[in-house]
N, C-alpha and C. Protein backbone atom coordinates (compact mmCIF):
# COMPACT_ATOMS: atom_id res chain seq x y z
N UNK A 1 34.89 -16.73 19.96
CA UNK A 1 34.72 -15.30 20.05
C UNK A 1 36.05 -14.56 20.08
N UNK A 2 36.98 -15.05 20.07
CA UNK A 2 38.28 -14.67 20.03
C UNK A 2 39.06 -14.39 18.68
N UNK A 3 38.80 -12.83 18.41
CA UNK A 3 39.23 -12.93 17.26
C UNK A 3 40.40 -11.54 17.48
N UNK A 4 40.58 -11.08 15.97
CA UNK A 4 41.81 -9.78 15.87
C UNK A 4 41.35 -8.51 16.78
N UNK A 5 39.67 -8.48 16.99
CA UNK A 5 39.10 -7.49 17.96
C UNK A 5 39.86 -7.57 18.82
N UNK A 6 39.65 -8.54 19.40
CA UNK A 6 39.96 -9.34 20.63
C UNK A 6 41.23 -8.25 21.24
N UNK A 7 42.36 -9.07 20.47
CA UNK A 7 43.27 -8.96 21.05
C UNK A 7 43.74 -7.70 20.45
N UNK A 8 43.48 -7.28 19.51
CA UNK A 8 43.35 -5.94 19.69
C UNK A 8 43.03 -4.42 20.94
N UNK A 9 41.96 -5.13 21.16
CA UNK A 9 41.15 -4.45 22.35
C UNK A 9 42.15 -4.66 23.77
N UNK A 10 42.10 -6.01 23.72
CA UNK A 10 43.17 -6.51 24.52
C UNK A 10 44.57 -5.35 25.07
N UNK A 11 45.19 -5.70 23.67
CA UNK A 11 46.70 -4.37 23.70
C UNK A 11 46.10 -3.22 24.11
N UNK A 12 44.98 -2.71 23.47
CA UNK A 12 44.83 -1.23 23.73
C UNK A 12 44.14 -1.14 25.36
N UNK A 13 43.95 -1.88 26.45
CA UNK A 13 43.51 -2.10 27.46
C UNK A 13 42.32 -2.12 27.96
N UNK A 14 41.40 -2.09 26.34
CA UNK A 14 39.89 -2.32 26.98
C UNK A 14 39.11 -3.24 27.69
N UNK A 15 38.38 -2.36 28.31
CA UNK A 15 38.11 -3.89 29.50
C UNK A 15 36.69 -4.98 28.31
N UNK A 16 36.26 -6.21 28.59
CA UNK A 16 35.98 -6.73 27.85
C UNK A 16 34.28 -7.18 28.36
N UNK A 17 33.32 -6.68 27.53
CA UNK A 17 32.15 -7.34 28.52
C UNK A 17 31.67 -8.25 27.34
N UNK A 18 31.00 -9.41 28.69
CA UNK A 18 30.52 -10.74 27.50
C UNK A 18 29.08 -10.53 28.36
N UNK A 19 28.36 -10.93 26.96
CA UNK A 19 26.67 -10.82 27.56
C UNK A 19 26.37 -12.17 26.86
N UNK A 20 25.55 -12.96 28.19
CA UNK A 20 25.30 -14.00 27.47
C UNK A 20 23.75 -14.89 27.96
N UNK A 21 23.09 -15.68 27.20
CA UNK A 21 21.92 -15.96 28.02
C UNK A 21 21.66 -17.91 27.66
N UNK A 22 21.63 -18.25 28.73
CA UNK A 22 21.27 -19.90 28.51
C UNK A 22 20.18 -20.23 28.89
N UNK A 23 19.44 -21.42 28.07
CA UNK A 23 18.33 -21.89 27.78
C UNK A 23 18.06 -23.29 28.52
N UNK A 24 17.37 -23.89 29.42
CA UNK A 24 17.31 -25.13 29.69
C UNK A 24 16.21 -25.42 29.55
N UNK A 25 15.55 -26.72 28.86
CA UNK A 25 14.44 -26.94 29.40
C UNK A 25 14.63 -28.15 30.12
N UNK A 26 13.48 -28.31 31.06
CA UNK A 26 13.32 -29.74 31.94
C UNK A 26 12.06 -30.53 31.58
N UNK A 27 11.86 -31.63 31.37
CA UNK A 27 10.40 -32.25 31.63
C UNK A 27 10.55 -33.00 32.75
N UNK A 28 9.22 -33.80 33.14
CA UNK A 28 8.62 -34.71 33.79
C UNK A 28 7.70 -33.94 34.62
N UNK A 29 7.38 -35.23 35.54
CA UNK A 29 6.31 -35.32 36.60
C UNK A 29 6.99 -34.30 37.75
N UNK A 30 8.31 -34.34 37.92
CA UNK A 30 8.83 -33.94 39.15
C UNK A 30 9.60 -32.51 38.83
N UNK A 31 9.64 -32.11 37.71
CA UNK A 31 9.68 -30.77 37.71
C UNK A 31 9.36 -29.32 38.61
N UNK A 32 8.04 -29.43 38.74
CA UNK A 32 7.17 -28.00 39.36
C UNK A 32 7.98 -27.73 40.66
N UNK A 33 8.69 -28.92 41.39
CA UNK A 33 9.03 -28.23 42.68
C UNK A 33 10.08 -27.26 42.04
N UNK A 34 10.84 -26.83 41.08
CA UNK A 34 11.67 -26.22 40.49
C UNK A 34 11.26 -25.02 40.18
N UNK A 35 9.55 -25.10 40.38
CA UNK A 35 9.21 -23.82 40.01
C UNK A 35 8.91 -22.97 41.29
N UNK A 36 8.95 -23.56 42.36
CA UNK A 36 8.87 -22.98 44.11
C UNK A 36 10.32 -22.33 44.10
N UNK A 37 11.46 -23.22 43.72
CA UNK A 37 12.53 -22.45 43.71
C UNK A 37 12.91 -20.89 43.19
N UNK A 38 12.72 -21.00 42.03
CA UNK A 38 12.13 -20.04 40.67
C UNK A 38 11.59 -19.07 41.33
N UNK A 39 10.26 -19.05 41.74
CA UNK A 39 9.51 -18.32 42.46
C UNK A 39 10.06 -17.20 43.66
N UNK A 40 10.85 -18.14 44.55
CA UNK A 40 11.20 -17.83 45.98
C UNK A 40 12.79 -16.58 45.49
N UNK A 41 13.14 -17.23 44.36
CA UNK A 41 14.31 -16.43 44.42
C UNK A 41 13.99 -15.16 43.74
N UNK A 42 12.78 -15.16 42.26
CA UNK A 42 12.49 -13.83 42.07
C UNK A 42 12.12 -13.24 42.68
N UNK A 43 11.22 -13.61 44.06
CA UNK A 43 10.88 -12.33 44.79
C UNK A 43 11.90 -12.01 45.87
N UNK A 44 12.78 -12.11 46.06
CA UNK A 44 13.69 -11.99 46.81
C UNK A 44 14.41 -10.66 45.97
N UNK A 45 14.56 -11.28 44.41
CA UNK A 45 15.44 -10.06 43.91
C UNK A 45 14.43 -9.14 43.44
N UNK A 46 12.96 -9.11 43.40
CA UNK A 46 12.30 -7.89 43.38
C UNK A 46 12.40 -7.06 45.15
N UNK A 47 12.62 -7.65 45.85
CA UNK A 47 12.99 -7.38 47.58
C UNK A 47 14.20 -6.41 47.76
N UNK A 48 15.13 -7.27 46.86
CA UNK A 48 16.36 -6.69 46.79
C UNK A 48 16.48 -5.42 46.04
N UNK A 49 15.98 -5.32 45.45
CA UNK A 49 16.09 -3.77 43.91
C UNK A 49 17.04 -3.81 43.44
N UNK A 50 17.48 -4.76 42.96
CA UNK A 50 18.72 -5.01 41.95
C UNK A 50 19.85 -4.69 42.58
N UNK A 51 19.71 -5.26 43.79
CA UNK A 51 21.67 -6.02 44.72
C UNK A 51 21.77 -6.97 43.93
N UNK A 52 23.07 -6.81 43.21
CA UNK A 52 23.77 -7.33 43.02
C UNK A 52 24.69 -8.99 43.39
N UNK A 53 24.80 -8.11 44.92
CA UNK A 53 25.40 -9.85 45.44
C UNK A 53 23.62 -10.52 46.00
N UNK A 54 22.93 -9.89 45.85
CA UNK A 54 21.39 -10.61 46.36
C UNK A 54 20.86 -11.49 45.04
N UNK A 55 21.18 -10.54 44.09
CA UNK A 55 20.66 -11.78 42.62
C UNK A 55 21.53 -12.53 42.28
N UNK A 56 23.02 -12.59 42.46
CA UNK A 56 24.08 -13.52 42.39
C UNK A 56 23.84 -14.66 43.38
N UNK A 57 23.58 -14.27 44.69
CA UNK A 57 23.05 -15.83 45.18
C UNK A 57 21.78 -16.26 45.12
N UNK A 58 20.92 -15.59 44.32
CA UNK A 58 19.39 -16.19 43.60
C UNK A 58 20.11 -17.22 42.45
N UNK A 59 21.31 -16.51 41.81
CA UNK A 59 21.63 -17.24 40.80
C UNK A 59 22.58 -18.41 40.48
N UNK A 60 23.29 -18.40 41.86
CA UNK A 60 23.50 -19.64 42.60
C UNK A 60 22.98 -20.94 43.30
N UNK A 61 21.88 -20.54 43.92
CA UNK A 61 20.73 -21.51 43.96
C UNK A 61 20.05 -21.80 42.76
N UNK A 62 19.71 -21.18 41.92
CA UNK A 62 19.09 -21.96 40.69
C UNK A 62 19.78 -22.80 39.89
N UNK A 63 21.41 -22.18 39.77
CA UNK A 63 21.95 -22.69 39.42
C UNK A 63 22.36 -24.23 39.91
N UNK A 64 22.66 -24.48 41.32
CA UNK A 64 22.75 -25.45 41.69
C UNK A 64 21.34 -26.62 41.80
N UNK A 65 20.40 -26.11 42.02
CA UNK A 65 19.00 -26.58 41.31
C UNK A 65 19.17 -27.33 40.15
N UNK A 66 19.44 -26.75 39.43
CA UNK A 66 19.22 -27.33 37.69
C UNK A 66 20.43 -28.11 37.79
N UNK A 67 21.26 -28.83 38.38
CA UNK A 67 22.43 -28.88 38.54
C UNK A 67 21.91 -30.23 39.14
N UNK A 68 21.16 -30.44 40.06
CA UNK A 68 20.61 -31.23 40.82
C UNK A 68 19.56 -32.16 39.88
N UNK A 69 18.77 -31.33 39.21
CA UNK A 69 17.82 -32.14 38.10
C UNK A 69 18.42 -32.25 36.79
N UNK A 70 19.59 -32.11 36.65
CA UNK A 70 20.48 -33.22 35.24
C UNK A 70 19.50 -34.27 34.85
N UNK A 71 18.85 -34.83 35.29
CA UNK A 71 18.21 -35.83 34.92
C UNK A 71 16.39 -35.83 34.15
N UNK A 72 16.73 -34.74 34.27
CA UNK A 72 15.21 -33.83 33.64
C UNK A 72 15.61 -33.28 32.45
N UNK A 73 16.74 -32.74 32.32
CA UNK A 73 17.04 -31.88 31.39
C UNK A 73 16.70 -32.64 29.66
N UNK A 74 16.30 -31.92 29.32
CA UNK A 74 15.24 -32.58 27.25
C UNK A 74 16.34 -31.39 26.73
N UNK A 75 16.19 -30.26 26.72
CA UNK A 75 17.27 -29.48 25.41
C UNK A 75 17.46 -27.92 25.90
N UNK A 76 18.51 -27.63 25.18
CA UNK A 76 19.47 -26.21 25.81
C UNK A 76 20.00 -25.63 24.30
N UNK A 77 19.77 -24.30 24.95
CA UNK A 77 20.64 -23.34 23.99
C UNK A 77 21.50 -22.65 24.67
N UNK A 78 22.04 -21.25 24.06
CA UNK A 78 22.76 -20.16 24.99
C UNK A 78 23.14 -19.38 23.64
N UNK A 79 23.10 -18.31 23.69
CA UNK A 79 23.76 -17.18 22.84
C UNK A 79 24.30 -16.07 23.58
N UNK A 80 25.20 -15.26 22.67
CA UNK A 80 25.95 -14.08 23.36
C UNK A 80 26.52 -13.41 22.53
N UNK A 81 27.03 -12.32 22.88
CA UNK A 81 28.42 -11.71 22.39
C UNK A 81 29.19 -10.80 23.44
N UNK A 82 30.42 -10.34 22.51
CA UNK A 82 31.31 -9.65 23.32
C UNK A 82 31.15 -8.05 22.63
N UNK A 83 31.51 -7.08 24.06
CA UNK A 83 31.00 -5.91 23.87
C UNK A 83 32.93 -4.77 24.33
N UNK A 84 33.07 -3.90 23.86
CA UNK A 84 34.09 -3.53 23.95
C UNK A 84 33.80 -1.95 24.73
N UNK A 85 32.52 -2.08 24.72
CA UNK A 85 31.74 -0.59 25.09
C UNK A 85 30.78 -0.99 26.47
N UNK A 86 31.06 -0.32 27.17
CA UNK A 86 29.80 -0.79 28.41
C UNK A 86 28.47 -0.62 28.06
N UNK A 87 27.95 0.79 27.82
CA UNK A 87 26.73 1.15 26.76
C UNK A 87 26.28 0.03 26.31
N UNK A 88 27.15 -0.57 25.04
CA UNK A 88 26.33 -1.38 24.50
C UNK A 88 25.94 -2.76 24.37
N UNK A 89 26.77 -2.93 25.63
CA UNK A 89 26.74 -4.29 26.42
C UNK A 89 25.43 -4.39 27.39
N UNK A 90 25.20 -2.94 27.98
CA UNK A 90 23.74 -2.84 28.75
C UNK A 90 22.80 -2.54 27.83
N UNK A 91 22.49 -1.96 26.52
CA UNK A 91 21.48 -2.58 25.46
C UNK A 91 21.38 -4.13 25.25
N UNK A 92 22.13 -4.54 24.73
CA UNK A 92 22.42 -6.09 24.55
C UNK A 92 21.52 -6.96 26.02
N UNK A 93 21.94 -5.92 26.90
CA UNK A 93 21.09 -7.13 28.30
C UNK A 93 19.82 -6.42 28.24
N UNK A 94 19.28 -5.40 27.80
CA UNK A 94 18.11 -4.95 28.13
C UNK A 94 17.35 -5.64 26.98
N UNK A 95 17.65 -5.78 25.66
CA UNK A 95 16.67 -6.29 24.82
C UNK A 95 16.83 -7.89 25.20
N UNK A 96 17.80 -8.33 25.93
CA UNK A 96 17.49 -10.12 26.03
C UNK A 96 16.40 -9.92 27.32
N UNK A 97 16.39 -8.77 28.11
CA UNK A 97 15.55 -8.77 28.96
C UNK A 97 14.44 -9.38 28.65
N UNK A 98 13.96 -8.45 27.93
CA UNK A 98 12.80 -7.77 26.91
C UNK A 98 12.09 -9.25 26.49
N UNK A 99 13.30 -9.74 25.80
CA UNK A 99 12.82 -10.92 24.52
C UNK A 99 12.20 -11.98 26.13
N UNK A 100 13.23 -12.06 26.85
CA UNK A 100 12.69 -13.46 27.80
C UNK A 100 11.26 -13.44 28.53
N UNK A 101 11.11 -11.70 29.19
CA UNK A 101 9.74 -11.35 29.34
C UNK A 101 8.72 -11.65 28.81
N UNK A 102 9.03 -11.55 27.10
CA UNK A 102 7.89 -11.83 26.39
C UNK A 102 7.55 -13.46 25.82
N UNK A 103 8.37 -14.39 26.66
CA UNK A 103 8.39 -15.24 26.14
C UNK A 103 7.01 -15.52 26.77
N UNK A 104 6.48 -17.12 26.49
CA UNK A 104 5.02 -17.84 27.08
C UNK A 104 5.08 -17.77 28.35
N UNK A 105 4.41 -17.07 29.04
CA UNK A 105 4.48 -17.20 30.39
C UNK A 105 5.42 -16.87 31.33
N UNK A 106 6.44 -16.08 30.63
CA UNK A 106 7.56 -15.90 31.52
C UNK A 106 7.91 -14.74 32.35
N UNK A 107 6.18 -14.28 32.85
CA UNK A 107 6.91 -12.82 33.70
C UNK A 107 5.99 -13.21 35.16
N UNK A 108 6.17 -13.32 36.32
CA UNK A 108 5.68 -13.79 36.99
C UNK A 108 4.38 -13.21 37.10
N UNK A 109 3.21 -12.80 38.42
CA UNK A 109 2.26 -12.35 38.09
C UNK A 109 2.06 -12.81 39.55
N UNK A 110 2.25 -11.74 40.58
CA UNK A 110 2.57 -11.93 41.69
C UNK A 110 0.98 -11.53 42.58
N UNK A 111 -0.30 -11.78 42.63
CA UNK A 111 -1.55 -11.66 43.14
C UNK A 111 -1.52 -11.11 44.72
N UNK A 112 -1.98 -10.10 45.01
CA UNK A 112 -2.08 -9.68 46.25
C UNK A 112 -3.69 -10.37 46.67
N UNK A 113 -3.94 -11.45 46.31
CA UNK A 113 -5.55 -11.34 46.48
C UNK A 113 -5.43 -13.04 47.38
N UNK A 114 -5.73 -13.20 48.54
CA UNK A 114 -5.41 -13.82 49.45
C UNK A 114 -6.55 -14.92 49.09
N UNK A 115 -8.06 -14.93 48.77
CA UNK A 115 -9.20 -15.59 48.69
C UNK A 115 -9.50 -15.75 47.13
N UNK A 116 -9.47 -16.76 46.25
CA UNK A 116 -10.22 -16.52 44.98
C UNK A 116 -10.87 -17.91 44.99
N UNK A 117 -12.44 -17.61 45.20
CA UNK A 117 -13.26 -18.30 45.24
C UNK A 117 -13.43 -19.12 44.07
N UNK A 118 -13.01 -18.57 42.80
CA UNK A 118 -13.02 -19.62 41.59
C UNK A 118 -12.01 -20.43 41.23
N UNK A 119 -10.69 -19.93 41.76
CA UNK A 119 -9.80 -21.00 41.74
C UNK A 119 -10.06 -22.70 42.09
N UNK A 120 -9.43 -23.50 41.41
CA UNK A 120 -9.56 -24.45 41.37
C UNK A 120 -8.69 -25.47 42.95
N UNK A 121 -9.27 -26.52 43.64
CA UNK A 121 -8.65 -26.91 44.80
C UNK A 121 -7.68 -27.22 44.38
N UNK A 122 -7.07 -28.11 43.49
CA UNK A 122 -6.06 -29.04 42.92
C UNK A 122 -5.88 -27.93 41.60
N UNK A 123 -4.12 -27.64 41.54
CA UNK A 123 -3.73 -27.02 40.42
C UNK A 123 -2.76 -28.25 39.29
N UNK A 124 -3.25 -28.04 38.44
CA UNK A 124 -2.87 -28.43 36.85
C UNK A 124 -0.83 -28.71 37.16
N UNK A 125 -0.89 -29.36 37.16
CA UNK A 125 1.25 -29.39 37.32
C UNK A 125 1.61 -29.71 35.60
N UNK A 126 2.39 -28.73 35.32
CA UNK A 126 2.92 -28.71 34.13
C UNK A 126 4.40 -29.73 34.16
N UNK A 127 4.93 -30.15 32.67
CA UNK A 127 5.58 -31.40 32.74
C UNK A 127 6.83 -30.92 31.90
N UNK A 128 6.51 -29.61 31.25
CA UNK A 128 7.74 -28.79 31.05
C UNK A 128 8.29 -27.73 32.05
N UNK A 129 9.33 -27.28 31.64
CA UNK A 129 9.48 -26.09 32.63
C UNK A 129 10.70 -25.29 31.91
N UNK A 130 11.06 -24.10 31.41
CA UNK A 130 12.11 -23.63 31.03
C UNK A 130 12.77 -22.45 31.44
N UNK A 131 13.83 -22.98 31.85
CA UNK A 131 14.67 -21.81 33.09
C UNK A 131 15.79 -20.43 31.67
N UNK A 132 15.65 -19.05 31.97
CA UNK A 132 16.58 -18.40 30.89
C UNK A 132 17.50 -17.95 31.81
N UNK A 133 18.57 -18.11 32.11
CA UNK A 133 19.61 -17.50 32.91
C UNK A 133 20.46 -16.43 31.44
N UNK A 134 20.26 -14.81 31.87
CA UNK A 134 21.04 -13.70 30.82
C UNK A 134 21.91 -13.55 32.46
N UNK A 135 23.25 -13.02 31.60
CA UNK A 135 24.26 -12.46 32.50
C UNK A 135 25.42 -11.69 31.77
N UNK A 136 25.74 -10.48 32.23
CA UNK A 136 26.52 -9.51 31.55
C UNK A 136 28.06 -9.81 32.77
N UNK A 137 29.29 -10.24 32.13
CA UNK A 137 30.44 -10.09 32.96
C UNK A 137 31.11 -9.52 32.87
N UNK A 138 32.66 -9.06 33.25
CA UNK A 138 33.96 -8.76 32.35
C UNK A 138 34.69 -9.72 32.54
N UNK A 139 35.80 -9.92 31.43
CA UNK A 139 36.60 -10.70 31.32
C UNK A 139 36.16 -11.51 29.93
N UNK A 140 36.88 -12.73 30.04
CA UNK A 140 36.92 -13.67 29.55
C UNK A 140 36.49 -15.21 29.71
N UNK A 141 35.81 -16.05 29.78
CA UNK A 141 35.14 -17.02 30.64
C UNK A 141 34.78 -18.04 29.21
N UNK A 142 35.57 -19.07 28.67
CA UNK A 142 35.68 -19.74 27.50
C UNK A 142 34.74 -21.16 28.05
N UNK A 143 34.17 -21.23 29.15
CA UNK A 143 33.15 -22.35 28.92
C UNK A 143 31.52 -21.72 29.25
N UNK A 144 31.56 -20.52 28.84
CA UNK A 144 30.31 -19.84 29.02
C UNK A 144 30.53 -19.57 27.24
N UNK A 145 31.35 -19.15 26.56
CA UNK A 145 31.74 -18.93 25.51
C UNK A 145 31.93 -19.83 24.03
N UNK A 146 31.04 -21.01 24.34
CA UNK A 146 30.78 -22.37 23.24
C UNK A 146 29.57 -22.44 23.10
N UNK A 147 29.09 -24.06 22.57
CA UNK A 147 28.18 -24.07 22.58
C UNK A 147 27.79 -25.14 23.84
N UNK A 148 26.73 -24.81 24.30
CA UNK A 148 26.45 -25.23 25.90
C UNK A 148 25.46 -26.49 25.46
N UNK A 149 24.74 -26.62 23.62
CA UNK A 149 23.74 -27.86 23.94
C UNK A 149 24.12 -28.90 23.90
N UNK A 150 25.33 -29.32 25.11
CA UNK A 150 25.33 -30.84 25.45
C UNK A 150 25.56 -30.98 26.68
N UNK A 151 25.31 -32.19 27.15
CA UNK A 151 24.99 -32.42 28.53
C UNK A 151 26.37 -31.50 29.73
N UNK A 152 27.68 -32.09 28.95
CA UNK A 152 28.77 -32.33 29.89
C UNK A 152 29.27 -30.53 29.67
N UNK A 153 28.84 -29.79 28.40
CA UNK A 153 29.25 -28.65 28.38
C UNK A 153 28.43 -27.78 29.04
N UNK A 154 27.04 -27.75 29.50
CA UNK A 154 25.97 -27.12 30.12
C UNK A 154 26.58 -27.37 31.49
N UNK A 155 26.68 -28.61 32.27
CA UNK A 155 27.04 -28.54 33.49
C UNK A 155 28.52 -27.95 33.93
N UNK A 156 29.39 -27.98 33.06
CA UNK A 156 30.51 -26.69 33.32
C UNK A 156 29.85 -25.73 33.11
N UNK A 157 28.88 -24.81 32.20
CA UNK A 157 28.90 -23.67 31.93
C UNK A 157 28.01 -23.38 33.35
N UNK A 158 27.23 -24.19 33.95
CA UNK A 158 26.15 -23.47 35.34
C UNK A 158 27.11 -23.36 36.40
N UNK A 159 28.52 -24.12 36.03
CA UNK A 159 29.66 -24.17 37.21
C UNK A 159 30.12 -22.80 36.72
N UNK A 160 30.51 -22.67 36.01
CA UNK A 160 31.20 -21.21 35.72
C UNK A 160 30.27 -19.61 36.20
N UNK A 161 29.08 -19.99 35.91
CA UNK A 161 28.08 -18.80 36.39
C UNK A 161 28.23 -18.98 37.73
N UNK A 162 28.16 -20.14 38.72
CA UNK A 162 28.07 -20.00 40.00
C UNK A 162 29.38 -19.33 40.20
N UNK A 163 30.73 -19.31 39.69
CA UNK A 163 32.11 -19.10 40.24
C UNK A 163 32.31 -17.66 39.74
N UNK A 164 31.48 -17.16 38.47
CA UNK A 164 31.65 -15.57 38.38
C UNK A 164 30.54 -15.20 39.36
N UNK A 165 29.91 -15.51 39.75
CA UNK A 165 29.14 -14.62 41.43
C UNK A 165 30.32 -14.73 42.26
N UNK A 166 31.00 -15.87 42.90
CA UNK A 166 31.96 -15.44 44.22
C UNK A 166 33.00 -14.81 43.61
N UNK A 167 33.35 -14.86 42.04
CA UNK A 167 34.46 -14.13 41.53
C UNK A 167 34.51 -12.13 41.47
N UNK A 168 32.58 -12.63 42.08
CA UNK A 168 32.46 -10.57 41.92
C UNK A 168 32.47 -10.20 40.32
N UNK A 169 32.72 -10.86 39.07
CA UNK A 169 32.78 -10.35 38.21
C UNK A 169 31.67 -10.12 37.41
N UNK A 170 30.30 -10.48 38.02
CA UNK A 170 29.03 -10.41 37.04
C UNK A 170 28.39 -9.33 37.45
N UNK A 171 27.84 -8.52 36.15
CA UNK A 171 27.53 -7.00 36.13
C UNK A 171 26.22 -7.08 36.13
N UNK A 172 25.45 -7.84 35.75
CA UNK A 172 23.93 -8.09 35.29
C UNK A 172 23.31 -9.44 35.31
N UNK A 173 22.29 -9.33 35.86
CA UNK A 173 21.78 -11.00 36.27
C UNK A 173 20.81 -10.86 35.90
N UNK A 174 19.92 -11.80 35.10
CA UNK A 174 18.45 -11.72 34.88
C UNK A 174 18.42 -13.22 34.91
N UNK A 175 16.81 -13.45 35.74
CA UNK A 175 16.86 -14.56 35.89
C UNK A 175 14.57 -14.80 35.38
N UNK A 176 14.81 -15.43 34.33
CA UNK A 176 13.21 -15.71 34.02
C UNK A 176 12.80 -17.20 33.63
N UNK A 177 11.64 -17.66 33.78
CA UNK A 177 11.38 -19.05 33.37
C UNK A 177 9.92 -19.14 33.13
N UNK A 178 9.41 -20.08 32.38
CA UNK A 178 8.34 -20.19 31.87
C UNK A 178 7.82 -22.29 31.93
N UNK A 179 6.55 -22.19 32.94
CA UNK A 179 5.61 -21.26 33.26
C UNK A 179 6.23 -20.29 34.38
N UNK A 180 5.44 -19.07 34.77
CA UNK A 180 6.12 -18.48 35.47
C UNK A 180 5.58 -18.52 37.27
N UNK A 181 4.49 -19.51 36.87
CA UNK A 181 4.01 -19.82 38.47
C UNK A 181 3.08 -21.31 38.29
N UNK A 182 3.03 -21.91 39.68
CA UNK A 182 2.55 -23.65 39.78
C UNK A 182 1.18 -22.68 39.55
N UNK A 183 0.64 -23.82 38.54
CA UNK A 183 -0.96 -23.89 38.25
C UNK A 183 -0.18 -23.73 36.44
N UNK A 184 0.32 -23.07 36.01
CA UNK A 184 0.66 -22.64 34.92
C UNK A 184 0.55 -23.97 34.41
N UNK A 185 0.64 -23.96 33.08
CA UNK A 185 0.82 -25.36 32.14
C UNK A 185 1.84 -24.85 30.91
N UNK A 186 3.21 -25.20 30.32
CA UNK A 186 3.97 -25.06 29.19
C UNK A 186 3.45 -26.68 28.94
N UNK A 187 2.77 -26.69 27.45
CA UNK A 187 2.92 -27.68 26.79
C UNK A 187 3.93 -27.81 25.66
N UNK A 188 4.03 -29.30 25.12
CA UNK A 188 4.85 -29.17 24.18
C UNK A 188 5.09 -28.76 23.09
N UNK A 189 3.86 -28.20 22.46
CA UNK A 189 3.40 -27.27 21.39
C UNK A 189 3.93 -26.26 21.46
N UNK A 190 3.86 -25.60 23.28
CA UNK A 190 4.27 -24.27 23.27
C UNK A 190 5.80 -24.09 23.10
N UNK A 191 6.55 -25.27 23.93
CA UNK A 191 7.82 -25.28 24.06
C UNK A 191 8.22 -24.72 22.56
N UNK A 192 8.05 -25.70 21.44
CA UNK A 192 8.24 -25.92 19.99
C UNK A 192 8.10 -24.58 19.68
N UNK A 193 6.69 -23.85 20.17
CA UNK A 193 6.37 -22.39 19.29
C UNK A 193 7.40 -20.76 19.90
N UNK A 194 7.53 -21.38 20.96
CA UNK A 194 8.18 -20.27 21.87
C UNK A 194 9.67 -20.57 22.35
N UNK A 195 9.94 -21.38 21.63
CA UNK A 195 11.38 -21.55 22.23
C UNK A 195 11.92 -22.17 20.82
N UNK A 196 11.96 -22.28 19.74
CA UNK A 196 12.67 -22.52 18.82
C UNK A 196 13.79 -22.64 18.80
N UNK A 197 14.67 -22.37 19.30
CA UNK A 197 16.30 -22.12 19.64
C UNK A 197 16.58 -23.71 20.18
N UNK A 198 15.60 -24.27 20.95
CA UNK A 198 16.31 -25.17 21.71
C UNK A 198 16.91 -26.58 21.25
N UNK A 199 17.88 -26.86 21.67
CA UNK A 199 18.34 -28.10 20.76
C UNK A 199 18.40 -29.25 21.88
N UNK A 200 18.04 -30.67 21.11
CA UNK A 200 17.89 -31.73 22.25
C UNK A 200 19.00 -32.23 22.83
N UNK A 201 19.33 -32.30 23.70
CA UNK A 201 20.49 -32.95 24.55
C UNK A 201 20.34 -34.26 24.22
């Protein structure tokens, strides 16, 4: 991403925003507790109303989560760019919003309804699970800034997101995953139809 802009922008003293969003998926049997995590931290940052240092350590725990299940991980993407304009660095995060929302299952669906007599005793545990971490920073941050689908470059890049939260430098956190609650099911059909991007580790 470093090009004549760049350092252009650079000399002339613009500050530099990178918007960027990574893709993990996980399988197995032992997945879903990943999705209690998931769970516990979005409602915390719907709690919060968009604090800042409150979704930075949502996004520290997930991060260290997925960090923990390396051994689950099937395939990853990440895309981005660099923005020289604040404006249009907060478009850029609002339509990745947008896109992750609409992915299969990926907006939670939070039930105020305490009794549902048709629910089932035993819920369905799904054997995929796919976490989207979007994040808007300033600066410069060259292992968020490659390509993240391999094993050893993904686990620097979730190190680098945890270190721009205590660094204070992350402007925008969105944090979504699909399914978006236990009972949910992502099969592998869906993965394939709704996640196209992803490449196998």
């Amino acid at each position: 991403m470093n090009s004549w802009r760049d350092r252009f922008s650079q000399f002339t003293g613009k500050t530099r925003f990178v918007v960027c969003r990574l893709f993990v998926h996980l399988a197995g049997e032992e997945v879903a507790p990943l999705l209690g995590v998931l769970n516990r931290t979005a409602r915390s940052a719907i709690d919060a109303d968009g604090d800042i240092q409150v979704l930075g350590e949502g996004l520290v725990e997930v991060c260290n989560h997925l960090l923990q299940y390396d051994n689950y991980w099937q395939s990853a993407a990440n895309e981005g760019d660099v923005f020289w304009n604040e404006g249009e660095a907060g478009d850029y995060v609002d339509e990745i919003f947008t896109d992750s929302a609409e992915r299969y299952l990926g907006e939670p669906q939070y039930s105020t309804e305490v009794d549902d007599r048709k629910s089932p005793l035993s819920l369905p545990v799904t054997r995929n699970a796919i976490v989207m971490l979007a994040v808007a920073f300033e600066g410069e941050v060259p292992a968020l800034e490659t390509d993240l689908a391999n094993i050893s470059a993904l686990k620097v890049g979730l190190k680098a997101l945890i270190n721009l939260h205590y660094q204070q430098k992350l402007r925008a956190i969105q944090v979504h995953f699909s399914p978006a609650q236990l009972g949910d099911e992502l099969t592998n059909e869906q993965v394939l139809l709704n996640f196209p991007e992803l490449i196998p580790l």
